[in-house]
PDB file of N, CA and C in Angstrom:
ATOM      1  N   UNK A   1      -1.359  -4.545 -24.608  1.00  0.00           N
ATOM      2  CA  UNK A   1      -2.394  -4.448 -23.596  1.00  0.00           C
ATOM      3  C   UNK A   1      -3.381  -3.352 -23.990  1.00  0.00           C
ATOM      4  N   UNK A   2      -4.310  -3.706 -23.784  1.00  0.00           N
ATOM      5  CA  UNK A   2      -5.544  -3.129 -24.163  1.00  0.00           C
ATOM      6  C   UNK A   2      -5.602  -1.450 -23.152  1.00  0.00           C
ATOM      7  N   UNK A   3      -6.199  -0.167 -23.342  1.00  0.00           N
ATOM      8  CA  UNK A   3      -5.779   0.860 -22.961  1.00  0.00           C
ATOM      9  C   UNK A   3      -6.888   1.139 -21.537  1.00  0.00           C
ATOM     10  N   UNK A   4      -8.661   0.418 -22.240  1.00  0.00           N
ATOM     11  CA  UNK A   4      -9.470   0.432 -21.361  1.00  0.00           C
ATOM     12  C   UNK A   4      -9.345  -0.501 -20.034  1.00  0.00           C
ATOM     13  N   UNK A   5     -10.096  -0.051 -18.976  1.00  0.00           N
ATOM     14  CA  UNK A   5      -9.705  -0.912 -18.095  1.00  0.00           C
ATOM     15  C   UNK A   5     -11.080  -2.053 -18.124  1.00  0.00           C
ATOM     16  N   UNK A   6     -12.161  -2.200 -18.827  1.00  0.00           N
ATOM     17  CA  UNK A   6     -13.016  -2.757 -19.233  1.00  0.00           C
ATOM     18  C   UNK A   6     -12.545  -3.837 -19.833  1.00  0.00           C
ATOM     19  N   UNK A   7     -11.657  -3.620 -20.970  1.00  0.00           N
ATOM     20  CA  UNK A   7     -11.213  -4.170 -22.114  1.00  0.00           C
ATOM     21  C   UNK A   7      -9.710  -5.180 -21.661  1.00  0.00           C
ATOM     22  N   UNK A   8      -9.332  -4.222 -20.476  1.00  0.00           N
ATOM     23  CA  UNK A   8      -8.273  -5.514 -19.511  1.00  0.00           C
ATOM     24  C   UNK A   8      -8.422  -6.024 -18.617  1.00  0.00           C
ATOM     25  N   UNK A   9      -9.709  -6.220 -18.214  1.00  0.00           N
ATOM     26  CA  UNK A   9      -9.884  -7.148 -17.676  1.00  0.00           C
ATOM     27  C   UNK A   9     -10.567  -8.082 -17.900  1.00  0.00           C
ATOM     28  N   UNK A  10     -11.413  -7.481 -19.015  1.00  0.00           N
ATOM     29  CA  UNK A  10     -11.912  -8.697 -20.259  1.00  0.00           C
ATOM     30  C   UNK A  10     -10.990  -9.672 -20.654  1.00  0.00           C
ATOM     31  N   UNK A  11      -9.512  -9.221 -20.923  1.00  0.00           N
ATOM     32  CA  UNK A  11      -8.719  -9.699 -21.310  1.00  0.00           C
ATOM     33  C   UNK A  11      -8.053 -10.640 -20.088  1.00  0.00           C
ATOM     34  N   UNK A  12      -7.634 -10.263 -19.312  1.00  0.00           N
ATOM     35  CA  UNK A  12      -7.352 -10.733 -17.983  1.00  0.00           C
ATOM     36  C   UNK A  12      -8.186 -12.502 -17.525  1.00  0.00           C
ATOM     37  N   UNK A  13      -9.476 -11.983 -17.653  1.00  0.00           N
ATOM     38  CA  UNK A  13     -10.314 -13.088 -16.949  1.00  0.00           C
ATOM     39  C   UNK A  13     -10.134 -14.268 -18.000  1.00  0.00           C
ATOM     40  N   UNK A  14     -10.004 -13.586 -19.752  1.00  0.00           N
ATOM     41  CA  UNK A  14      -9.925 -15.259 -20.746  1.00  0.00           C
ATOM     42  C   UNK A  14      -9.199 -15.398 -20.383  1.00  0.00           C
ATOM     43  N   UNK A  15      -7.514 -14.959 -20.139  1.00  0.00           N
ATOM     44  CA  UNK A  15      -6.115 -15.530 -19.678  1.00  0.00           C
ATOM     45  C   UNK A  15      -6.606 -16.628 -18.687  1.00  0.00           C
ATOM     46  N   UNK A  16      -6.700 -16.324 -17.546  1.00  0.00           N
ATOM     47  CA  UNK A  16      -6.913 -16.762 -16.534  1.00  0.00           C
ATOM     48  C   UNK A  16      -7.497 -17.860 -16.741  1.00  0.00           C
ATOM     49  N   UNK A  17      -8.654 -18.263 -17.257  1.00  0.00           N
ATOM     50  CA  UNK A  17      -9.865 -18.866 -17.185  1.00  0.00           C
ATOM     51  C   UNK A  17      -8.854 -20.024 -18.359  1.00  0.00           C
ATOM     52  N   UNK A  18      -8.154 -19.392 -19.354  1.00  0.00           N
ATOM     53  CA  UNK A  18      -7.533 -20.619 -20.769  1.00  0.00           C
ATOM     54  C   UNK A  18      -6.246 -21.387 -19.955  1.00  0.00           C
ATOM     55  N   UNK A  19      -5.826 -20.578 -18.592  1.00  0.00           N
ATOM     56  CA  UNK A  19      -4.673 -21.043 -17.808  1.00  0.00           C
ATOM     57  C   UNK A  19      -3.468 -20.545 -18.154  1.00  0.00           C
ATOM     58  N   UNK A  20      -3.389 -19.320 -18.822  1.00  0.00           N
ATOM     59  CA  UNK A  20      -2.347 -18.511 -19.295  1.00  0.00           C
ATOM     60  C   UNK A  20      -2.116 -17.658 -18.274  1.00  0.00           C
ATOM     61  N   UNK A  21      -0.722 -16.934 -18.059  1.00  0.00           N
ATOM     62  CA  UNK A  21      -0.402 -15.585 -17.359  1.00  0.00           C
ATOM     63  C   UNK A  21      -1.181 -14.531 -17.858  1.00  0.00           C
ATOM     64  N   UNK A  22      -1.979 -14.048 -16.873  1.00  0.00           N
ATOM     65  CA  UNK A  22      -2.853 -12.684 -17.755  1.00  0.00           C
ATOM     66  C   UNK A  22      -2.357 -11.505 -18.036  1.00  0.00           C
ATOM     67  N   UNK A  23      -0.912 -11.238 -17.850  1.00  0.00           N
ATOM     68  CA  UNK A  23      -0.185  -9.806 -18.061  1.00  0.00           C
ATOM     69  C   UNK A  23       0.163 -10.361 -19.586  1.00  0.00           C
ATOM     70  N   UNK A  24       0.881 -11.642 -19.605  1.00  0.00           N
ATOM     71  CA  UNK A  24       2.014 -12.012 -21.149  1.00  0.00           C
ATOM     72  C   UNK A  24       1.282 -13.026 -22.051  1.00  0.00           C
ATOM     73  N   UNK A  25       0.395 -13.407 -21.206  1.00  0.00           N
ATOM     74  CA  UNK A  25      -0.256 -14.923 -22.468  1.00  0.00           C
ATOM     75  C   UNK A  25       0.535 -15.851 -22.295  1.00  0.00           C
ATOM     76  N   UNK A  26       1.453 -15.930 -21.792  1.00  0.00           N
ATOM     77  CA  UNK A  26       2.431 -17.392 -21.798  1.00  0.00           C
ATOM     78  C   UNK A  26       1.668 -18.681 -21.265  1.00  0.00           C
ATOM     79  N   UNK A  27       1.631 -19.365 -21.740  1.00  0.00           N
ATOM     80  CA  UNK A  27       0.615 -20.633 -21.251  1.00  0.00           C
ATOM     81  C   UNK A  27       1.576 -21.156 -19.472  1.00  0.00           C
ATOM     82  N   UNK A  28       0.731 -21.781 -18.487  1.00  0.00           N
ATOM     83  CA  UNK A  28       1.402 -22.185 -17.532  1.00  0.00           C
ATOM     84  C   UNK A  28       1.263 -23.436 -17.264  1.00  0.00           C
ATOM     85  N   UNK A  29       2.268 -23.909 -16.515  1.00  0.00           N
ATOM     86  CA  UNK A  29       2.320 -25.245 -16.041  1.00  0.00           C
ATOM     87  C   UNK A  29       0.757 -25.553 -15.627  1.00  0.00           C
ATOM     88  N   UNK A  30      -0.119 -26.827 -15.603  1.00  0.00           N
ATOM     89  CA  UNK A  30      -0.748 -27.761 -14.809  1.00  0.00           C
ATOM     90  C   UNK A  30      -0.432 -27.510 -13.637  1.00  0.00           C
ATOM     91  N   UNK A  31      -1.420 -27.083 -12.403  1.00  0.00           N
ATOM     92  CA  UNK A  31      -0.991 -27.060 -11.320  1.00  0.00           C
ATOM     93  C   UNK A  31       0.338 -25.573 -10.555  1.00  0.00           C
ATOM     94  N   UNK A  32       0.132 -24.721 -11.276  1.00  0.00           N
ATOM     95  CA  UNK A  32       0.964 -23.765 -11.015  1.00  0.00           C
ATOM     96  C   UNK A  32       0.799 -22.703 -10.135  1.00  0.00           C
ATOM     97  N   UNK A  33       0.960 -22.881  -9.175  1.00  0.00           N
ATOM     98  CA  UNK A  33       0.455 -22.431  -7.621  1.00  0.00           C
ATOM     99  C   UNK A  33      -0.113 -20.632  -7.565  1.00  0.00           C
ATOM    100  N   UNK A  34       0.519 -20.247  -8.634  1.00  0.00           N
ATOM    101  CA  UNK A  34       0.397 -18.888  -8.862  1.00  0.00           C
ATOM    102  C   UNK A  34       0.087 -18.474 -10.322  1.00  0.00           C
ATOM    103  N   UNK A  35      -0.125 -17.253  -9.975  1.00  0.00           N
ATOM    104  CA  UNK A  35      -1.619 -16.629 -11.578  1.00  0.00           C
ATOM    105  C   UNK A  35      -0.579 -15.895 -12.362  1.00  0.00           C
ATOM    106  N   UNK A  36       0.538 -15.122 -12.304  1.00  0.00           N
ATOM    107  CA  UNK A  36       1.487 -14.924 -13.267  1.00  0.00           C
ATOM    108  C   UNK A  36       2.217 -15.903 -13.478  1.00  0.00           C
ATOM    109  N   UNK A  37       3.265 -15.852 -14.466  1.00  0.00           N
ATOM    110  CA  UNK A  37       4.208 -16.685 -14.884  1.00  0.00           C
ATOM    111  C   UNK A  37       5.642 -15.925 -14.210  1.00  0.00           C
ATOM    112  N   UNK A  38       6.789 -16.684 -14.188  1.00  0.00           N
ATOM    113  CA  UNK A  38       7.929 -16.247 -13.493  1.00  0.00           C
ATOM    114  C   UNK A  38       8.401 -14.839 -13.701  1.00  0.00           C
ATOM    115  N   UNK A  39       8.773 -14.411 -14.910  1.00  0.00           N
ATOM    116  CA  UNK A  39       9.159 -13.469 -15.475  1.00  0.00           C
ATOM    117  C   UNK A  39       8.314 -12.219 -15.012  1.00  0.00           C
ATOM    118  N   UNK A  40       6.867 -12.448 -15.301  1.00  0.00           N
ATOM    119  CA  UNK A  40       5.877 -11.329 -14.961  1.00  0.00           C
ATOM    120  C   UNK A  40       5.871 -10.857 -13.194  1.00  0.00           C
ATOM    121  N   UNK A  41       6.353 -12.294 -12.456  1.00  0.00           N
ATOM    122  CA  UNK A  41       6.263 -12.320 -11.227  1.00  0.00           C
ATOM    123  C   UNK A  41       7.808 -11.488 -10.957  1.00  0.00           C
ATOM    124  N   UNK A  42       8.558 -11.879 -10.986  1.00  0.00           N
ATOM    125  CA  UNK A  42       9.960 -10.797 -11.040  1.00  0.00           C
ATOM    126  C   UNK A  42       9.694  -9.483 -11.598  1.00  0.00           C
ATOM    127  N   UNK A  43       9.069  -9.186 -12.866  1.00  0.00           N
ATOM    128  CA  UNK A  43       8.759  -8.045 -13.249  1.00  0.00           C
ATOM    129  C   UNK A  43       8.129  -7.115 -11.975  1.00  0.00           C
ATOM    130  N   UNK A  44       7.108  -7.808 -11.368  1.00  0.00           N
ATOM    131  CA  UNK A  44       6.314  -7.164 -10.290  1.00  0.00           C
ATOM    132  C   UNK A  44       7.106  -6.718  -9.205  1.00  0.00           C
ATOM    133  N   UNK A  45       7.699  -7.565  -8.919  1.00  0.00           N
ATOM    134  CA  UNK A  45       8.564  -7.847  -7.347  1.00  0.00           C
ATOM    135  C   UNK A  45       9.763  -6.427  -7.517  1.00  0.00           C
ATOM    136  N   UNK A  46       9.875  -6.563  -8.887  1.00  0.00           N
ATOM    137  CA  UNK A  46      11.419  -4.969  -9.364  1.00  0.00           C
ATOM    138  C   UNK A  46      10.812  -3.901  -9.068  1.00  0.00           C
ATOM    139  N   UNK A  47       9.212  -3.738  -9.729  1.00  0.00           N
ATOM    140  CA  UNK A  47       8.730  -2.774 -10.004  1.00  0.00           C
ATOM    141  C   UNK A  47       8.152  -1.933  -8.411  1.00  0.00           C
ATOM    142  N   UNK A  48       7.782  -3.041  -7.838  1.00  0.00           N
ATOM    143  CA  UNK A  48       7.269  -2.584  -6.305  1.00  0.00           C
ATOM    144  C   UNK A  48       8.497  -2.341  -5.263  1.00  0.00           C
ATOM    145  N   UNK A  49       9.448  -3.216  -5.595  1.00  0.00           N
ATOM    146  CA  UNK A  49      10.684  -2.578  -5.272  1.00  0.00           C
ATOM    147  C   UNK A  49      11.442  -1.390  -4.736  1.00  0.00           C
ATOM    148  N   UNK A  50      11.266  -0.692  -6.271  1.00  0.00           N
ATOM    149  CA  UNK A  50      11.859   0.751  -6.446  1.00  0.00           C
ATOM    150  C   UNK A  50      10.705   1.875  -6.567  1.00  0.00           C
ATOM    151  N   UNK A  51       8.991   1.369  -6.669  1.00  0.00           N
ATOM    152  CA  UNK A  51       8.632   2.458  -6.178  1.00  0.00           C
ATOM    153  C   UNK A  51       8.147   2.728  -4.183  1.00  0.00           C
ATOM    154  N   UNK A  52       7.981   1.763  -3.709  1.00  0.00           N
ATOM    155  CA  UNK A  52       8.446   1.728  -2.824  1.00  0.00           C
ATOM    156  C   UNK A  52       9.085   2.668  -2.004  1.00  0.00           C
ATOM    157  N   UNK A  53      10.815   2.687  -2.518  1.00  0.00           N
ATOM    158  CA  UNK A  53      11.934   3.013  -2.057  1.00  0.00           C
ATOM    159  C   UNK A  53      11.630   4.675  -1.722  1.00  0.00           C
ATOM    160  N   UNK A  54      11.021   5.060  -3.303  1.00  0.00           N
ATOM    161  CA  UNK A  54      10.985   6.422  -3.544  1.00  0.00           C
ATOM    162  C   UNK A  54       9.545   6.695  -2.681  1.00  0.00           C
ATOM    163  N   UNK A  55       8.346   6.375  -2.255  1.00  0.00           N
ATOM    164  CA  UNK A  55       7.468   6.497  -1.588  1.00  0.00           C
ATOM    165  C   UNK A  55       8.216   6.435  -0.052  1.00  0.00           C
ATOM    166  N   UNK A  56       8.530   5.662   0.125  1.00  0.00           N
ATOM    167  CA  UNK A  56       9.043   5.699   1.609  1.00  0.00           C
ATOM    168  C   UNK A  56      10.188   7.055   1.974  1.00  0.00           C
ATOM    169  N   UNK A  57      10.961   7.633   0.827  1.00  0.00           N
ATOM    170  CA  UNK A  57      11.588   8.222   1.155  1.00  0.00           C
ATOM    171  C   UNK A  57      11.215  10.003   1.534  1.00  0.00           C
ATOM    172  N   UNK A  58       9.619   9.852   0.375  1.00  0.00           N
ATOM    173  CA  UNK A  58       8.944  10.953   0.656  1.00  0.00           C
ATOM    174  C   UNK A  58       8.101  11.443   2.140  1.00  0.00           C
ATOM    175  N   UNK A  59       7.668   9.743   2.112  1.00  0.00           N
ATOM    176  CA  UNK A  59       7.428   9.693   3.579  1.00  0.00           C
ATOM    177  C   UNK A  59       7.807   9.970   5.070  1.00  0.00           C
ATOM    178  N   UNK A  60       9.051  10.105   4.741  1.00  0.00           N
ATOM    179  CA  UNK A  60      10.160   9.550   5.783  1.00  0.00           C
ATOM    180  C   UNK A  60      10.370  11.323   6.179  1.00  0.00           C
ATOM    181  N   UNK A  61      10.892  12.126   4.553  1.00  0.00           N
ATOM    182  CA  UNK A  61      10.784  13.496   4.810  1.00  0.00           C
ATOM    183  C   UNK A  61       9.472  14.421   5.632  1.00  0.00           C
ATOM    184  N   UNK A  62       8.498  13.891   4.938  1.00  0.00           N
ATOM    185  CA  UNK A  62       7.530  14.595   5.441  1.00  0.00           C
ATOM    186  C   UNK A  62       7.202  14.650   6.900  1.00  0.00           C
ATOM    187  N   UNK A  63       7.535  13.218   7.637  1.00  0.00           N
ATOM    188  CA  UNK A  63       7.050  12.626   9.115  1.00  0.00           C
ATOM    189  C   UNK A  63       8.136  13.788   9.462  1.00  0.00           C
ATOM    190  N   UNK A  64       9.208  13.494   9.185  1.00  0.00           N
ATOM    191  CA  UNK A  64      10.546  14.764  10.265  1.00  0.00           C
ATOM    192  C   UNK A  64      10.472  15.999   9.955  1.00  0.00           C
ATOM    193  N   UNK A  65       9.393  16.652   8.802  1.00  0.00           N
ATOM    194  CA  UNK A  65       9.275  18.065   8.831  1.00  0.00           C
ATOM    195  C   UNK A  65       8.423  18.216   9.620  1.00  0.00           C
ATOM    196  N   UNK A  66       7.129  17.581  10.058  1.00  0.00           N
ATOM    197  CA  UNK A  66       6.090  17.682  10.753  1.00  0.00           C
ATOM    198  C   UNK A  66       6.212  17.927  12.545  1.00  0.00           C
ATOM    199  N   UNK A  67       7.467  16.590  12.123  1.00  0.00           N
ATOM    200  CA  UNK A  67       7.572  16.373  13.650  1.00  0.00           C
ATOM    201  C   UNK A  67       8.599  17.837  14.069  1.00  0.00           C
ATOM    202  N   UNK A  68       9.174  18.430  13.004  1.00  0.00           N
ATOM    203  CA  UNK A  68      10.071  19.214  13.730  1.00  0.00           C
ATOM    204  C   UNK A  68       9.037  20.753  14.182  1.00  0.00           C
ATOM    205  N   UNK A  69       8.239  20.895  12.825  1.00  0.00           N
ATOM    206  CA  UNK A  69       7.050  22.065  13.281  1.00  0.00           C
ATOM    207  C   UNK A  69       5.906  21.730  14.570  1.00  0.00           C
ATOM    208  N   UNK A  70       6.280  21.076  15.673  1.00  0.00           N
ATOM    209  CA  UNK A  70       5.036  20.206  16.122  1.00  0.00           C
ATOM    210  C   UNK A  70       3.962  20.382  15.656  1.00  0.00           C
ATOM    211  N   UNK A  71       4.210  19.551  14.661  1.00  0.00           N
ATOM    212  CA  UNK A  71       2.429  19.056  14.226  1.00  0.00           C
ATOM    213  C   UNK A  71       1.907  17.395  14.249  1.00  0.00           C
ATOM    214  N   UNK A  72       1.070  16.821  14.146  1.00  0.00           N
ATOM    215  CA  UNK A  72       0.976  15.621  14.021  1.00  0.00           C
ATOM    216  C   UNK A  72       1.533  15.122  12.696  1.00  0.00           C
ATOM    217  N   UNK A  73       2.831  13.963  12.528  1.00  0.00           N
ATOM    218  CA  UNK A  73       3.139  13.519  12.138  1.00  0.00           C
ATOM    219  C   UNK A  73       2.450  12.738  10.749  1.00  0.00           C
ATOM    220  N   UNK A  74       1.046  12.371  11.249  1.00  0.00           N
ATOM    221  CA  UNK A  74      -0.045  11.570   9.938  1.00  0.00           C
ATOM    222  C   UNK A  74      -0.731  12.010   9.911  1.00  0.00           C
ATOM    223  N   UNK A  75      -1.218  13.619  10.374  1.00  0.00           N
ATOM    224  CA  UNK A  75      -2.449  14.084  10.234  1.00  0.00           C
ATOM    225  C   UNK A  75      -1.826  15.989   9.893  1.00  0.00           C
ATOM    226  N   UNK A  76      -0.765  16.245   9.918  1.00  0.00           N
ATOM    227  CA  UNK A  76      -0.092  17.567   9.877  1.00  0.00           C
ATOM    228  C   UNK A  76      -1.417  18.562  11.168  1.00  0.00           C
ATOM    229  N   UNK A  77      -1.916  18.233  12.181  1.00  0.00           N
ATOM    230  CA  UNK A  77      -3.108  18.868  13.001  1.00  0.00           C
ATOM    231  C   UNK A  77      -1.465  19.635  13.731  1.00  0.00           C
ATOM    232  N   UNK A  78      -1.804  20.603  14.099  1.00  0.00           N
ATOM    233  CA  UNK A  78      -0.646  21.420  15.235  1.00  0.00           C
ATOM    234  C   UNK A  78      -1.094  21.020  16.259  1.00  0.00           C
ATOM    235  N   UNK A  79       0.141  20.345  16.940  1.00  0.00           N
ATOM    236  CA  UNK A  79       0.108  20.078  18.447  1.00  0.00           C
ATOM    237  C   UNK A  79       0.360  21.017  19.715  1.00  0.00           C
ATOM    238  N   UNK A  80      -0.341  21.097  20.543  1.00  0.00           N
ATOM    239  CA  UNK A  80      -0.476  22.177  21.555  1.00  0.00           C
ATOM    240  C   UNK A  80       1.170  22.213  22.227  1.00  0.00           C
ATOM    241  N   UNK A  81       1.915  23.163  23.056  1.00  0.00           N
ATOM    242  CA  UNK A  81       2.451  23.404  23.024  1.00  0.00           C
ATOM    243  C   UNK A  81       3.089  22.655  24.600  1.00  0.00           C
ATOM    244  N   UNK A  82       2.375  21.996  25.454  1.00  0.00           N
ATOM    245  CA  UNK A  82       2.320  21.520  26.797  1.00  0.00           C
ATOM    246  C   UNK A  82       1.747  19.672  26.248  1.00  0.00           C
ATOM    247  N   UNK A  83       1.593  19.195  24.903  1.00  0.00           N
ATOM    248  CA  UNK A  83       1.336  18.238  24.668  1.00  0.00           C
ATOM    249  C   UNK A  83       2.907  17.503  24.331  1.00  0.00           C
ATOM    250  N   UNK A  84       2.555  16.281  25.230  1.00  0.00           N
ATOM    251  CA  UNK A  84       4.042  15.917  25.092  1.00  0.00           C
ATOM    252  C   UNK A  84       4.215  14.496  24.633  1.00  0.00           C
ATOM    253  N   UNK A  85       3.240  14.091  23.862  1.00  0.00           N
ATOM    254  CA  UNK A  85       3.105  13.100  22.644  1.00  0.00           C
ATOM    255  C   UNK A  85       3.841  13.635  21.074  1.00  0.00           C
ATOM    256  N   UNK A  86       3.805  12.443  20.646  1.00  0.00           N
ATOM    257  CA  UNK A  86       4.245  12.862  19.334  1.00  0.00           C
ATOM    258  C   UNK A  86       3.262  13.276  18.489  1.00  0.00           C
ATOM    259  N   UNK A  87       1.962  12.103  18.348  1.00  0.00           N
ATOM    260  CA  UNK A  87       0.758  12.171  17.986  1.00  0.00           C
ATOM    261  C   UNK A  87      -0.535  12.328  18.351  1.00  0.00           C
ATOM    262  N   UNK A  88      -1.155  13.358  17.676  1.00  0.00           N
ATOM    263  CA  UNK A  88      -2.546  14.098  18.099  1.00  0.00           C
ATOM    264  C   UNK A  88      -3.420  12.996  19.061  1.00  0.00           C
ATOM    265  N   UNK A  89      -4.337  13.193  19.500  1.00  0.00           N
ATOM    266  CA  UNK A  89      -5.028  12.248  20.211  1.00  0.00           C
ATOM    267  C   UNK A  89      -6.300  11.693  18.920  1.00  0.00           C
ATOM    268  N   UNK A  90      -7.058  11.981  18.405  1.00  0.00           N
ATOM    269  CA  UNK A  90      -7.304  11.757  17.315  1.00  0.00           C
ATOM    270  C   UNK A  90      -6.755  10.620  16.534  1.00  0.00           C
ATOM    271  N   UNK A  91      -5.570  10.696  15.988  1.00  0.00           N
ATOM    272  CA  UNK A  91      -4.625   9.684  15.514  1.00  0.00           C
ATOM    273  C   UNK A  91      -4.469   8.662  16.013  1.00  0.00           C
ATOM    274  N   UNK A  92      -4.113   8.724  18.012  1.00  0.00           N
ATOM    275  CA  UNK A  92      -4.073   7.804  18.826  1.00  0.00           C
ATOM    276  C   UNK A  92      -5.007   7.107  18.792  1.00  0.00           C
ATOM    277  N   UNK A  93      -6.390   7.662  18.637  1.00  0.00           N
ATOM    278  CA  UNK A  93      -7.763   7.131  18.996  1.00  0.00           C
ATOM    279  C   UNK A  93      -7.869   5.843  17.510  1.00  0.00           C
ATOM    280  N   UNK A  94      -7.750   6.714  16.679  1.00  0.00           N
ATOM    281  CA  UNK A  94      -8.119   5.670  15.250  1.00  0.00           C
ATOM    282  C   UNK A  94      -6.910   4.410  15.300  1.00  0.00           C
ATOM    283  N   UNK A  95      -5.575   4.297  15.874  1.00  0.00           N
ATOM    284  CA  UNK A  95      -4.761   3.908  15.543  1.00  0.00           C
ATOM    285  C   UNK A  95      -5.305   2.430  16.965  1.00  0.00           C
ATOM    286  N   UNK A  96      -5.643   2.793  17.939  1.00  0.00           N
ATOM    287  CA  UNK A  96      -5.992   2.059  18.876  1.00  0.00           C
ATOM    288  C   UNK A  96      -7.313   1.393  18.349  1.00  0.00           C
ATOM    289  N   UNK A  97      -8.148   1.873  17.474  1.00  0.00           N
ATOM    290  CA  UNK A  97      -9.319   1.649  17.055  1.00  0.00           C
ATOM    291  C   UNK A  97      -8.954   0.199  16.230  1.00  0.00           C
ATOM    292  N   UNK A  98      -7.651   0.523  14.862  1.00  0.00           N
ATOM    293  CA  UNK A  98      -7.329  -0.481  14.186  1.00  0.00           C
ATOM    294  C   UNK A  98      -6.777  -1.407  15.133  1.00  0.00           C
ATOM    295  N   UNK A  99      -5.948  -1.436  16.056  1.00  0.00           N
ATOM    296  CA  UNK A  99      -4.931  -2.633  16.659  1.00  0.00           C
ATOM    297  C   UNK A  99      -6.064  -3.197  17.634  1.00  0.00           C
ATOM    298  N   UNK A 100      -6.694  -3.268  18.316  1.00  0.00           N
ATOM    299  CA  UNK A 100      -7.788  -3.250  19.439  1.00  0.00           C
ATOM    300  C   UNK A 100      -8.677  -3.733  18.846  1.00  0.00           C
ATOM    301  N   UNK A 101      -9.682  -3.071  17.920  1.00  0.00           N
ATOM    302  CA  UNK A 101     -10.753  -3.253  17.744  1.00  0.00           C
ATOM    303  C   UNK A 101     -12.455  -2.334  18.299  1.00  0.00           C
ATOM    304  N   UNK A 102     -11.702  -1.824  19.397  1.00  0.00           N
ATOM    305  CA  UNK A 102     -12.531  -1.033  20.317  1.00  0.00           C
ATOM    306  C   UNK A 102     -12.075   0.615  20.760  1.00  0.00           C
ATOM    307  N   UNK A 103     -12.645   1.431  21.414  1.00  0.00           N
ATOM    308  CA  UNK A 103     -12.355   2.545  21.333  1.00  0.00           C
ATOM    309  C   UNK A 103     -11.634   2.230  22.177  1.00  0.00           C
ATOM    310  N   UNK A 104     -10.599   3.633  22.682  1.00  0.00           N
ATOM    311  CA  UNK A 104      -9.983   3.062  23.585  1.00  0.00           C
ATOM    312  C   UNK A 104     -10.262   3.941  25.479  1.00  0.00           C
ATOM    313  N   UNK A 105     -10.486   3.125  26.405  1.00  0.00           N
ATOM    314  CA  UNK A 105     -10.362   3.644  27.629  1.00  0.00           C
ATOM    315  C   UNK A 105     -10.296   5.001  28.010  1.00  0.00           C
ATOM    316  N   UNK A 106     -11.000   5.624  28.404  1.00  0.00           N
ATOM    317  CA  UNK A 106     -10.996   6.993  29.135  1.00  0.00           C
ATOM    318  C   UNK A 106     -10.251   6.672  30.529  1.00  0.00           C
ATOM    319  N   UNK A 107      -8.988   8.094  30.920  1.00  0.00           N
ATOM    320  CA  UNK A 107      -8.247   7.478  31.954  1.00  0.00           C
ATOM    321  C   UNK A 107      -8.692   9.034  32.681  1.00  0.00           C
TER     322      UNK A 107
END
């Protein structure tokens, strides 16, 4: 594989375009519902796997150090001391923003 990312995806698009897997060159079936070949596709599926595992686990630490210093959990902001959420209002606001679509309600 080529080192530039210019130069792989140069490479990438002839794969693609000749009907080969663009990671291995392996030629593919007629009609092959998907753009890697099996092997490359398992390769992926291992690889996202186990980094994953180790991302989530960093994650996982960081949320319960945060939460134990009250601070906001996804934003490390210090939470006031009479605030009896987990997460900043801020956080709430953007997080209601994504699921909703809209800001959310003044109560």
């Amino acid at each position: 594989m080529p080192a530039e990312n210019t130069e792989r995806r140069i490479l990438y698009t002839k794969r693609k375009k000749k009907g080969e897997c663009p990671r291995c060159g392996k030629k593919l079936r007629k009609g092959y519902k998907y753009s890697f070949c099996d092997d490359c596709r398992k390769f992926f599926r291992d690889y996202n796997k186990k980094s994953a595992k180790a991302i989530n686990k960093v994650r996982k630490a960081r949320y319960e150090e945060r939460k134990e210093d009250n601070r906001c959990p996804r934003c490390g902001k210090k939470l006031a001391k009479s605030y009896k959420k987990i997460i900043c209002l801020s956080c709430l606001e953007k997080q209601y923003t994504y699921n909703y679509g809209k800001k959310r309600p003044k109560k």
